[in-house]
C-alpha atoms as a PDB file:
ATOM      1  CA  UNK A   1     152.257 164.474  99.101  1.00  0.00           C
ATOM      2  CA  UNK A   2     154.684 166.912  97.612  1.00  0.00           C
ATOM      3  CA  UNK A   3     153.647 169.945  95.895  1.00  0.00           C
ATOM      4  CA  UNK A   4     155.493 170.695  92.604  1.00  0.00           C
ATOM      5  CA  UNK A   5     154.906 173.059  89.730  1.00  0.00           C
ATOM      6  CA  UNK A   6     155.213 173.074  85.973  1.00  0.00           C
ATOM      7  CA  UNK A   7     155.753 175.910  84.035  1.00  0.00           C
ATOM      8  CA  UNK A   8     154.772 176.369  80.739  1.00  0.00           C
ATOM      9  CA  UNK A   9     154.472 179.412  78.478  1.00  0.00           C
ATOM     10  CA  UNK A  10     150.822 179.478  78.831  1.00  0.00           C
ATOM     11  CA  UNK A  11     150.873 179.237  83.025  1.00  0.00           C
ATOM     12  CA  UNK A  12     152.481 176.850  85.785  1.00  0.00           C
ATOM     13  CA  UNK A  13     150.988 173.665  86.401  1.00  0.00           C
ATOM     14  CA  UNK A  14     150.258 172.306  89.961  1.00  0.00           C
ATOM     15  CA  UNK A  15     150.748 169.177  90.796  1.00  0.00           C
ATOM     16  CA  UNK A  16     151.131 166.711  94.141  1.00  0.00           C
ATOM     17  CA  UNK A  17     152.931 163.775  93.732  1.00  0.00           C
ATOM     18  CA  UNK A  18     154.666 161.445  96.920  1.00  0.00           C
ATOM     19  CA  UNK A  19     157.540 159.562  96.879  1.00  0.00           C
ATOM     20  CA  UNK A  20     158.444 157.995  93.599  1.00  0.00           C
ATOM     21  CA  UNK A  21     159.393 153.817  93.721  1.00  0.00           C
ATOM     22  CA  UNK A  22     160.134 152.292  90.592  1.00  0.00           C
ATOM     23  CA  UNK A  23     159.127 148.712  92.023  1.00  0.00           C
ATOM     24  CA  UNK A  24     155.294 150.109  92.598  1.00  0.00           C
ATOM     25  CA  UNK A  25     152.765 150.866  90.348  1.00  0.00           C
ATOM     26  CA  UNK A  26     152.113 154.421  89.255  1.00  0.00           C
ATOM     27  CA  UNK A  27     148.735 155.974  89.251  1.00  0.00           C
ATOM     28  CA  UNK A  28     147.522 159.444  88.281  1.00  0.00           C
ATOM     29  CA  UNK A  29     144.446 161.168  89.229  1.00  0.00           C
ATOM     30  CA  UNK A  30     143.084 163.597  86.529  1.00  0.00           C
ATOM     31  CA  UNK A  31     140.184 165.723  87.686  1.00  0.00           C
ATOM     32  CA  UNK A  32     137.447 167.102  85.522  1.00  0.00           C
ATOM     33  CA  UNK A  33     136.337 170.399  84.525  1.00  0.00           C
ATOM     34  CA  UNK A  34     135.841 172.885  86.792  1.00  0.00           C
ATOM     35  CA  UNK A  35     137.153 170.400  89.597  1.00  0.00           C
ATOM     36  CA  UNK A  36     140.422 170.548  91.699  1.00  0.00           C
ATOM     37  CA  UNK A  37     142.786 167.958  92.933  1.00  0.00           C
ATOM     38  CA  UNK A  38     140.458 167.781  95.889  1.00  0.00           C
ATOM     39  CA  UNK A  39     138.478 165.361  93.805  1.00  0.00           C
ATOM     40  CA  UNK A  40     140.408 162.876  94.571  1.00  0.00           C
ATOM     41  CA  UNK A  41     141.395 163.043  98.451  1.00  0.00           C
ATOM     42  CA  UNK A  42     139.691 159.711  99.107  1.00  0.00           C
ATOM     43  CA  UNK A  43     141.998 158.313  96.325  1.00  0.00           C
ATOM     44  CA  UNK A  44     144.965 159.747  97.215  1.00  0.00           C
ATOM     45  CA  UNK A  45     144.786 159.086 101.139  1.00  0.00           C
ATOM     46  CA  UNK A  46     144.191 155.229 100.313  1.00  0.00           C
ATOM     47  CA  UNK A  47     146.727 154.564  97.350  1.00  0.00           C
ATOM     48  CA  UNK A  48     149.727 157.233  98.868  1.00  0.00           C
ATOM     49  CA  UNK A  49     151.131 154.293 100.891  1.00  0.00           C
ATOM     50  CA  UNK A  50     150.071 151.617  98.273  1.00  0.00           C
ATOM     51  CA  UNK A  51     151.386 153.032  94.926  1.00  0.00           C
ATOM     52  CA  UNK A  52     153.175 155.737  93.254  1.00  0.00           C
ATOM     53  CA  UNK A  53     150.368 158.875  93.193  1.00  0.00           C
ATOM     54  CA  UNK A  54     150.274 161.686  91.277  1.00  0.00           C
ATOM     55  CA  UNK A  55     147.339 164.308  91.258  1.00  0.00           C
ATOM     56  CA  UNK A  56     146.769 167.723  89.787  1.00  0.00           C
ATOM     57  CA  UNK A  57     145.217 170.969  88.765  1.00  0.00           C
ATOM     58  CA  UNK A  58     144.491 171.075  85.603  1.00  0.00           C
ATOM     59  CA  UNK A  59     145.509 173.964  83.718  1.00  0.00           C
ATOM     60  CA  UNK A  60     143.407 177.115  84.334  1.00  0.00           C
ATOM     61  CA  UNK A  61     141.972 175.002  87.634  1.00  0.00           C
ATOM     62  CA  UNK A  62     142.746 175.602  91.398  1.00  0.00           C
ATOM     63  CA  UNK A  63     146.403 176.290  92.110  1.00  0.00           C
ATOM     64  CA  UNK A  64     147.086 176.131  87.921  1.00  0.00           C
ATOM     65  CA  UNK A  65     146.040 179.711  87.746  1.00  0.00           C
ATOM     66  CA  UNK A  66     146.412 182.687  85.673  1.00  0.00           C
ATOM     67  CA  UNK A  67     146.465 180.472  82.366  1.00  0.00           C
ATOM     68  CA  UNK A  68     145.881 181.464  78.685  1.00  0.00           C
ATOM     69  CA  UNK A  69     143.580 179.728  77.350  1.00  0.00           C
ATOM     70  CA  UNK A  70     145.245 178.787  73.714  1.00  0.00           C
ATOM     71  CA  UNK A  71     145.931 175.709  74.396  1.00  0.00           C
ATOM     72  CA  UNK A  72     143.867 172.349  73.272  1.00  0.00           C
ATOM     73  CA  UNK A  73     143.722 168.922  74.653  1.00  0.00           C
ATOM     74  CA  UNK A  74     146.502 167.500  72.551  1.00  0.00           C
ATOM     75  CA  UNK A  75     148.522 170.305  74.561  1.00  0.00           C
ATOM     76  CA  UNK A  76     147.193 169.274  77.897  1.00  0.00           C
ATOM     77  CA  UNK A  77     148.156 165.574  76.865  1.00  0.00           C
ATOM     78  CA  UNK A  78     151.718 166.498  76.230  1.00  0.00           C
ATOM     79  CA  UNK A  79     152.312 168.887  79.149  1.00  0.00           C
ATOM     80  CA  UNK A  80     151.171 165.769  81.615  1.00  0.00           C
ATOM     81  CA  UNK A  81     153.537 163.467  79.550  1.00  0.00           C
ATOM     82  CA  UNK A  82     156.609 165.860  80.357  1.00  0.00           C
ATOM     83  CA  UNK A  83     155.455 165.960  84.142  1.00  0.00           C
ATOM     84  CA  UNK A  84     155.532 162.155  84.271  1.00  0.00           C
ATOM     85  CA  UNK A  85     158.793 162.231  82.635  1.00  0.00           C
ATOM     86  CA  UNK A  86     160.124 164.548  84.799  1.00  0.00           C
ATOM     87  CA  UNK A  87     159.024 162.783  87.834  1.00  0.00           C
ATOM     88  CA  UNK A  88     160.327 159.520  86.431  1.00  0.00           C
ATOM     89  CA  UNK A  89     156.955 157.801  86.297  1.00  0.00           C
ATOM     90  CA  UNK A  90     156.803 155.284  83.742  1.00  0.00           C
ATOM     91  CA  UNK A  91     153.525 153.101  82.558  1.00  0.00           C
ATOM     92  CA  UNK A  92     150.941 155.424  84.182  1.00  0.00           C
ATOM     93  CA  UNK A  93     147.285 153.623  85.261  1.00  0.00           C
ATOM     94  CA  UNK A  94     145.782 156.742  84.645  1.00  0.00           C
ATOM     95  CA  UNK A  95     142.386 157.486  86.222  1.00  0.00           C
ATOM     96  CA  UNK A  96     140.353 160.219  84.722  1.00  0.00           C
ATOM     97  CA  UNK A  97     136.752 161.790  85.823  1.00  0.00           C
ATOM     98  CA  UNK A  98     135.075 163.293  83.296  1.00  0.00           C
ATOM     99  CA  UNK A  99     137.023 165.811  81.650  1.00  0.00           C
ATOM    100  CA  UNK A 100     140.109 163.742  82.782  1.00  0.00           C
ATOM    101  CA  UNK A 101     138.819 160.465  81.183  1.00  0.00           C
ATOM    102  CA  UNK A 102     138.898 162.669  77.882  1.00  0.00           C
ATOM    103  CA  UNK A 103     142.286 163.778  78.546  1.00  0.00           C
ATOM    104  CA  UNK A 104     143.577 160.071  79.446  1.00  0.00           C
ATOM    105  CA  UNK A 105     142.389 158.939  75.990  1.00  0.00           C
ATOM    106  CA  UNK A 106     144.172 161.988  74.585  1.00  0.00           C
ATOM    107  CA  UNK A 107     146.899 160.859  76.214  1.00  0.00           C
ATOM    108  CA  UNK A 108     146.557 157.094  74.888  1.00  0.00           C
ATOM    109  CA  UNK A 109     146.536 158.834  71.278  1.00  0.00           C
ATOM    110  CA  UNK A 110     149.323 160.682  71.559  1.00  0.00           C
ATOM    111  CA  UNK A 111     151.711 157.629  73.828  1.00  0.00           C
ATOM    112  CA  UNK A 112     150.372 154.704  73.247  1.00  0.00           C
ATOM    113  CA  UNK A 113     152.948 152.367  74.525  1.00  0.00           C
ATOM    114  CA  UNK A 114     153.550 154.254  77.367  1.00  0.00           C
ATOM    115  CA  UNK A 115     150.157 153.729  79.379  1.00  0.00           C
ATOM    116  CA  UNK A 116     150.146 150.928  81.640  1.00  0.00           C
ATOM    117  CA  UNK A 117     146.543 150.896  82.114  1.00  0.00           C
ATOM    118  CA  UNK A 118     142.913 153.039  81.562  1.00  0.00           C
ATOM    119  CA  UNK A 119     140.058 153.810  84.368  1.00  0.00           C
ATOM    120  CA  UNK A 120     137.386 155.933  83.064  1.00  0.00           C
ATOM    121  CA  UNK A 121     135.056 157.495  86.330  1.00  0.00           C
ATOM    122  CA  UNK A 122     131.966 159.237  85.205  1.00  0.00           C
ATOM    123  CA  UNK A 123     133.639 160.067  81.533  1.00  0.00           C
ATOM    124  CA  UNK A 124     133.087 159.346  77.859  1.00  0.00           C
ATOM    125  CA  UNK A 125     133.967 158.118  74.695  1.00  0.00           C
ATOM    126  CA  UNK A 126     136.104 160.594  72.453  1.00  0.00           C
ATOM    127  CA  UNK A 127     135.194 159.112  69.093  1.00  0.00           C
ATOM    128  CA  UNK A 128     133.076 160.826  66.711  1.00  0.00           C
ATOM    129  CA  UNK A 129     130.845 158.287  66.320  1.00  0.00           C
ATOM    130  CA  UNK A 130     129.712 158.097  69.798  1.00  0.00           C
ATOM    131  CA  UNK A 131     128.394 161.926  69.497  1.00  0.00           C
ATOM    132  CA  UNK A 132     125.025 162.473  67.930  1.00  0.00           C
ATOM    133  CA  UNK A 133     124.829 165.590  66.379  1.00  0.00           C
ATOM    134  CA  UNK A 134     122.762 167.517  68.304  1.00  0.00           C
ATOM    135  CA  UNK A 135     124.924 166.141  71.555  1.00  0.00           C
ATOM    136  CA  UNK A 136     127.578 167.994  69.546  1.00  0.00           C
ATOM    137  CA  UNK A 137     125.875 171.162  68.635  1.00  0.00           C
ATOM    138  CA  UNK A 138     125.394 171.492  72.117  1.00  0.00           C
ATOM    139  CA  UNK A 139     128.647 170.742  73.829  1.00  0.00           C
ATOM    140  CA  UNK A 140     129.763 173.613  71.368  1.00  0.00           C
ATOM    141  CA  UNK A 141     127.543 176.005  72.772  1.00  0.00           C
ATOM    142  CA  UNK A 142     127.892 175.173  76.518  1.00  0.00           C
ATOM    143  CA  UNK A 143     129.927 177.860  77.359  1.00  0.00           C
ATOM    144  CA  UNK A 144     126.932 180.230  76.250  1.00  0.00           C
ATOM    145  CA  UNK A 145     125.137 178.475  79.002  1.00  0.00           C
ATOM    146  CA  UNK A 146     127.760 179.270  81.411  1.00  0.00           C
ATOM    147  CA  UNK A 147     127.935 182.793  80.813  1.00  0.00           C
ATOM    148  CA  UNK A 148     124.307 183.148  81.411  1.00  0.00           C
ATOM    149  CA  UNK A 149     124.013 181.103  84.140  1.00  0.00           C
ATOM    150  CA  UNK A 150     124.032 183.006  87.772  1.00  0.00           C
ATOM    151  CA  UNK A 151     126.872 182.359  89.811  1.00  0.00           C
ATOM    152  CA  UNK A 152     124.239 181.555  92.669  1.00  0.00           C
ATOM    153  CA  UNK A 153     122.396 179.382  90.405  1.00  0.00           C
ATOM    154  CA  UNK A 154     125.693 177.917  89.068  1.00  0.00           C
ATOM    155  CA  UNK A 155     126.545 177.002  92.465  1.00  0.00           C
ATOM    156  CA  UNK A 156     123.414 175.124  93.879  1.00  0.00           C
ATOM    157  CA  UNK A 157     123.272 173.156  90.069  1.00  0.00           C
ATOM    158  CA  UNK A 158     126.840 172.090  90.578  1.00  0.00           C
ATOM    159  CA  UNK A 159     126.338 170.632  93.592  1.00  0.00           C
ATOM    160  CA  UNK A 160     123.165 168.922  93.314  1.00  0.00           C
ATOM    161  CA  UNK A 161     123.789 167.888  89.696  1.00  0.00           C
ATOM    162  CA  UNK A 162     127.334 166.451  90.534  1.00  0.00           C
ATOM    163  CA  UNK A 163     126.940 164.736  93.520  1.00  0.00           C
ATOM    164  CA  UNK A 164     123.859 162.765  95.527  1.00  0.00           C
ATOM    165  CA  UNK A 165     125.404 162.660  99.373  1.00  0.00           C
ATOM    166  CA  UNK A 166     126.374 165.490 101.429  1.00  0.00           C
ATOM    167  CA  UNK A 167     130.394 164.846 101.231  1.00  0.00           C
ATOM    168  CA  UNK A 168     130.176 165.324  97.351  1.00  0.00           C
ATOM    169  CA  UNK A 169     128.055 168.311  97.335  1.00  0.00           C
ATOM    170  CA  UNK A 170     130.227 170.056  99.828  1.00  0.00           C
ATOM    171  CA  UNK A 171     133.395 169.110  97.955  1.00  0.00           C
ATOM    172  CA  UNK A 172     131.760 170.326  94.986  1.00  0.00           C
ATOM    173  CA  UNK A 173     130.618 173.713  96.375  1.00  0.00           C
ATOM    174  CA  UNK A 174     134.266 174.257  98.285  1.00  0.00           C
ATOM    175  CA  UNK A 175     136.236 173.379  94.693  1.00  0.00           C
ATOM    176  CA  UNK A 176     133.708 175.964  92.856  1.00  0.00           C
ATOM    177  CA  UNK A 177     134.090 178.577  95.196  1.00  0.00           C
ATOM    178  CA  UNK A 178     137.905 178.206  94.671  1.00  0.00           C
ATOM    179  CA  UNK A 179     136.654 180.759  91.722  1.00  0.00           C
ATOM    180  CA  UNK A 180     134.802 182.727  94.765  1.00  0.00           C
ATOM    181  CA  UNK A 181     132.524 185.511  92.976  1.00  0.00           C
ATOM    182  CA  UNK A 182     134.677 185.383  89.893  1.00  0.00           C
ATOM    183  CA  UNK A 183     132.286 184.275  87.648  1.00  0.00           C
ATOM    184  CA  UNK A 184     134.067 185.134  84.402  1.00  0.00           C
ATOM    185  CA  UNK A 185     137.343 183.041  85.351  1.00  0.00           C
ATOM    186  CA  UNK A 186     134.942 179.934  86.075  1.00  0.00           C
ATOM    187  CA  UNK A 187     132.941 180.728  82.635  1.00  0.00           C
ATOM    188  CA  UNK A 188     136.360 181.090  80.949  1.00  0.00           C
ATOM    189  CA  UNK A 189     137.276 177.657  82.378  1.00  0.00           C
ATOM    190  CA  UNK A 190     133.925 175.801  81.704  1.00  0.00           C
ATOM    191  CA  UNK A 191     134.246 177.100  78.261  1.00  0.00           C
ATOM    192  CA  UNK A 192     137.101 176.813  77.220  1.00  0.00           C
ATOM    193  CA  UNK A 193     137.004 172.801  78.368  1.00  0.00           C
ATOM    194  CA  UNK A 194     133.807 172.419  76.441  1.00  0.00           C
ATOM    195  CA  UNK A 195     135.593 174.037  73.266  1.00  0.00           C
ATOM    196  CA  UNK A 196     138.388 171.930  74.064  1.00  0.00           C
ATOM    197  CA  UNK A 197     136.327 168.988  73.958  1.00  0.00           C
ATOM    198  CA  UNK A 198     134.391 169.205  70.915  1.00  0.00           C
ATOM    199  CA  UNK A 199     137.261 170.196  68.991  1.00  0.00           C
ATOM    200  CA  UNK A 200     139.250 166.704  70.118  1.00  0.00           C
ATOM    201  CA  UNK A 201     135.596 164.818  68.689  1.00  0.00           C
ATOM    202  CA  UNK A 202     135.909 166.886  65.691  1.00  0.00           C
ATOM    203  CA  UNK A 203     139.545 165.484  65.026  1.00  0.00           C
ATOM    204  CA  UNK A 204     137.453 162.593  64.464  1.00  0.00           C
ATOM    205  CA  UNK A 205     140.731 160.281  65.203  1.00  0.00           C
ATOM    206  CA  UNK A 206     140.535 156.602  66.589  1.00  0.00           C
ATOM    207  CA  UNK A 207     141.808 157.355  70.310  1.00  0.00           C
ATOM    208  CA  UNK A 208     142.022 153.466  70.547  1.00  0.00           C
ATOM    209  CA  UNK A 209     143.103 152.244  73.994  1.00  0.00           C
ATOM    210  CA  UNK A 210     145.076 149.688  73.325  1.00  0.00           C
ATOM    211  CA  UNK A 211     145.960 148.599  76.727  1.00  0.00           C
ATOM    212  CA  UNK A 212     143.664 147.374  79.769  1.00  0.00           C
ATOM    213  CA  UNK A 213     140.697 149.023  81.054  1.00  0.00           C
ATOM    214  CA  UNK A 214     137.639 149.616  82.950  1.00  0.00           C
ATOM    215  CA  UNK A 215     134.822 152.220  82.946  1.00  0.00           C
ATOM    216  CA  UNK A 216     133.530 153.205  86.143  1.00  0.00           C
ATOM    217  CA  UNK A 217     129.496 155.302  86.251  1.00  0.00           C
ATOM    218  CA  UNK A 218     127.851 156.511  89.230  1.00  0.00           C
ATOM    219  CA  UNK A 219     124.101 155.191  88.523  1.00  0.00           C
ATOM    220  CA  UNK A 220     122.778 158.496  89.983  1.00  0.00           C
ATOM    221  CA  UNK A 221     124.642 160.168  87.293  1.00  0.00           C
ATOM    222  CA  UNK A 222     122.618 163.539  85.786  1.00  0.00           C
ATOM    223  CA  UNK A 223     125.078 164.803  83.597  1.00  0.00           C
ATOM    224  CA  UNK A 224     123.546 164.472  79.667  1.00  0.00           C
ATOM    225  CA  UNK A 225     123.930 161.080  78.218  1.00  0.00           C
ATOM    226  CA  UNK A 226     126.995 159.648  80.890  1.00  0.00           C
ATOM    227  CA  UNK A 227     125.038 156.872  81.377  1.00  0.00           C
ATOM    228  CA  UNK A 228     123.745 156.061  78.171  1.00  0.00           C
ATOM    229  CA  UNK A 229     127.018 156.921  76.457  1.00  0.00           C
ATOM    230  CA  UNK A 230     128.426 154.059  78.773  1.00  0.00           C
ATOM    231  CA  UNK A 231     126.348 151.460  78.221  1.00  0.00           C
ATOM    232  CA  UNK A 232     127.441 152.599  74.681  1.00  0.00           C
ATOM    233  CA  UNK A 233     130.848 152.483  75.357  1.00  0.00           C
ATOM    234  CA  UNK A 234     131.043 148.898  77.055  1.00  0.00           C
ATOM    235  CA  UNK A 235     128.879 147.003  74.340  1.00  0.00           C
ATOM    236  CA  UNK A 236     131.144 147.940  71.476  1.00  0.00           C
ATOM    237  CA  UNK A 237     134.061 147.637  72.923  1.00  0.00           C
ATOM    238  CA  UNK A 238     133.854 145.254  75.827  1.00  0.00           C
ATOM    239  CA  UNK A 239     135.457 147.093  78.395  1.00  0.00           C
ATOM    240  CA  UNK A 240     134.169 145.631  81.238  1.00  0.00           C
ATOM    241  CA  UNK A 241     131.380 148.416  82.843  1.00  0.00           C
ATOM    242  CA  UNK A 242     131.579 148.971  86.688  1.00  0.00           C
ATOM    243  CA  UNK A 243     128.327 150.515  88.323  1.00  0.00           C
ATOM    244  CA  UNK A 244     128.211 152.359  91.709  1.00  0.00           C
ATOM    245  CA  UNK A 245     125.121 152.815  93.567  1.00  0.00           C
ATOM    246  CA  UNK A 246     123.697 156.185  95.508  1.00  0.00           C
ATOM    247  CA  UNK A 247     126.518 157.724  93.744  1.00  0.00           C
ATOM    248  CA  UNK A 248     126.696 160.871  90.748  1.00  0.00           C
ATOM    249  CA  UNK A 249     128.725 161.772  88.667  1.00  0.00           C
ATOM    250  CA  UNK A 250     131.573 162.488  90.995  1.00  0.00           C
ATOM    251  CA  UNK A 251     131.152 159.004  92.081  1.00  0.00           C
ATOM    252  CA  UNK A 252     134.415 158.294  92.968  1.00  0.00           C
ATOM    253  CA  UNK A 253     134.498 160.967  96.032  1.00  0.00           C
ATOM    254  CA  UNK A 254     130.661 159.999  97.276  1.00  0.00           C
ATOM    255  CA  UNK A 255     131.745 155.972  97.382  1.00  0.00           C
ATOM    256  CA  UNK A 256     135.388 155.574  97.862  1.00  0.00           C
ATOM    257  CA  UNK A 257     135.105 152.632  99.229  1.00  0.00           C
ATOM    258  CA  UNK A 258     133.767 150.547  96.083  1.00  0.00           C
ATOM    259  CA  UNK A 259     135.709 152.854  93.989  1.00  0.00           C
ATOM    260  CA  UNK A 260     139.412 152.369  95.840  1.00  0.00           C
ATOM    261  CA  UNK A 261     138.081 148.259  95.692  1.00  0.00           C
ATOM    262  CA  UNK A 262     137.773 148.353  91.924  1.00  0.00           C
ATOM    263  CA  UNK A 263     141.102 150.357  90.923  1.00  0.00           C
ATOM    264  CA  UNK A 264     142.943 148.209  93.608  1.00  0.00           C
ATOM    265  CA  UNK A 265     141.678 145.016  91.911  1.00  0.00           C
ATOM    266  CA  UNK A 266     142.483 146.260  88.181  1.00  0.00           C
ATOM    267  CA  UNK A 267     145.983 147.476  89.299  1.00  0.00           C
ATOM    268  CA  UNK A 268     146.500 143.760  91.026  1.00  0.00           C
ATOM    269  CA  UNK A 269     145.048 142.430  87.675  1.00  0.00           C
ATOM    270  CA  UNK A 270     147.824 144.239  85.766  1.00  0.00           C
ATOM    271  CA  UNK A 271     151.749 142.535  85.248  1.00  0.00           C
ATOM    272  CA  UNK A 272     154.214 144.844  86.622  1.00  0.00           C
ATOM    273  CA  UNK A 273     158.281 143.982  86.270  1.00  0.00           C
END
């Protein structure tokens, strides 16, 4: 994997991405908030040989750092479409945890026909009418919470609340203390994502996927409503639903192994020319 950056006028991008072969398919790991490119090692050491693979730091995360933070998720959407055209990937699979899953559908909003394919790990619906409003209220105020919040505190929370086996919490604890005892550059992260988010909701737009995909929810998953929402999700629009056992809500880092299985299936699944 070859590190490349991105520059924008807001801050550079970080990205990995191996060698590029038009003949394979193309997929691209999106972390979530708060969370580095480390997310996805397991993904990335078992699909680097298999398929094109693309991974990065989302702006203001890890490596993507100083960032201003006027930017929304529309913005995000189109600085990751000019990376994938300037790395010459075409019909991404993109695979999104959490934040990330919001930021694929962004993406599917904005380029429509030029997603190949939609995994969802952990994430959510961006449609309004998913969102009760209280649900919404609150996401608005999270990054009140996160201000408050010890850094201490912050860091045990994080670890427990976003992982169940010892591998997750430790990857969780290692990508927080990227921030080390900067606690305002991690509160300015957390919340500006949260803004971010509520403010796509609030666009209140269709952010249809109108090309394959599959949800994928950790059943140990503690994060608000993830696994409500997702039940949701699947019964109105029949995406199929894939559950992982003794896993949270980074599920695909504590079981790679049924995680890789599923994405490797759905990519098999899909026609490439």
């Amino acid at each position: 994997m070859k590190e490349k950056v991105y520059k924008t006028s807001f801050g550079s991008i970080h990205y990995w991405v191996n060698c590029i072969d038009p003949a394979k398919p193309s997929l691209v790991f999106l972390p979530g908030l708060t969370a580095d490119h480390r997310l996805f090692d397991r993904q990335i050491e078992y699909f680097k040989d298999r398929c094109n693979v693309l991974v990065w730091d989302a702006p203001g995360h890890g490596q993507s750092w100083p960032f201003i933070f006027e930017f929304d998720l529309m913005d995000t959407a189109k600085w990751l479409c000019s990376i994938l055209d300037q790395e010459k990937i075409l019909s991404p699979l993109i695979v999104g945890q959490s934040m990330g899953g919001h930021l694929g559908q962004a993406f599917a909003e904005l380029y429509p026909e030029d997603i190949k394919g939609f995994i969802s790990v952990n994430s959510g619906p961006l449609p309004k009418k998913y969102m009760a409003p209280r649900e919404l209220w609150i996401l608005k105020r999270m990054g009140i919470f996160y201000s408050l919040c010890p850094w201490k505190l912050m860091l045990r929370l994080a670890g427990k609340g976003f992982a169940t086996t010892a591998y997750g919490q430790k990857l969780m604890h290692d990508m927080m203390m990227t921030y080390g005892e900067d606690h305002a550059r991690n509160r300015r992260v957390a919340g500006h994502g949260f803004k971010m988010l509520a403010d796509a909701i609030e666009k209140d737009l269709e952010y249809a996927l109108n090309c394959p995909a599959i949800l994928i929810c950790g059943e140990e998953d503690k994060i608000s409503s993830i696994k409500r929402i997702n039940e949701t999700w699947h019964k109105e629009t029949q995406i199929p639903l894939y559950w992982v056992k003794n896993a949270g809500h980074n599920s695909n880092a504590e079981r790679p192994e049924i995680v890789n299985k599923i994405i490797e299936t759905f990519v098999k699944n899909l026609e490439y020319n």
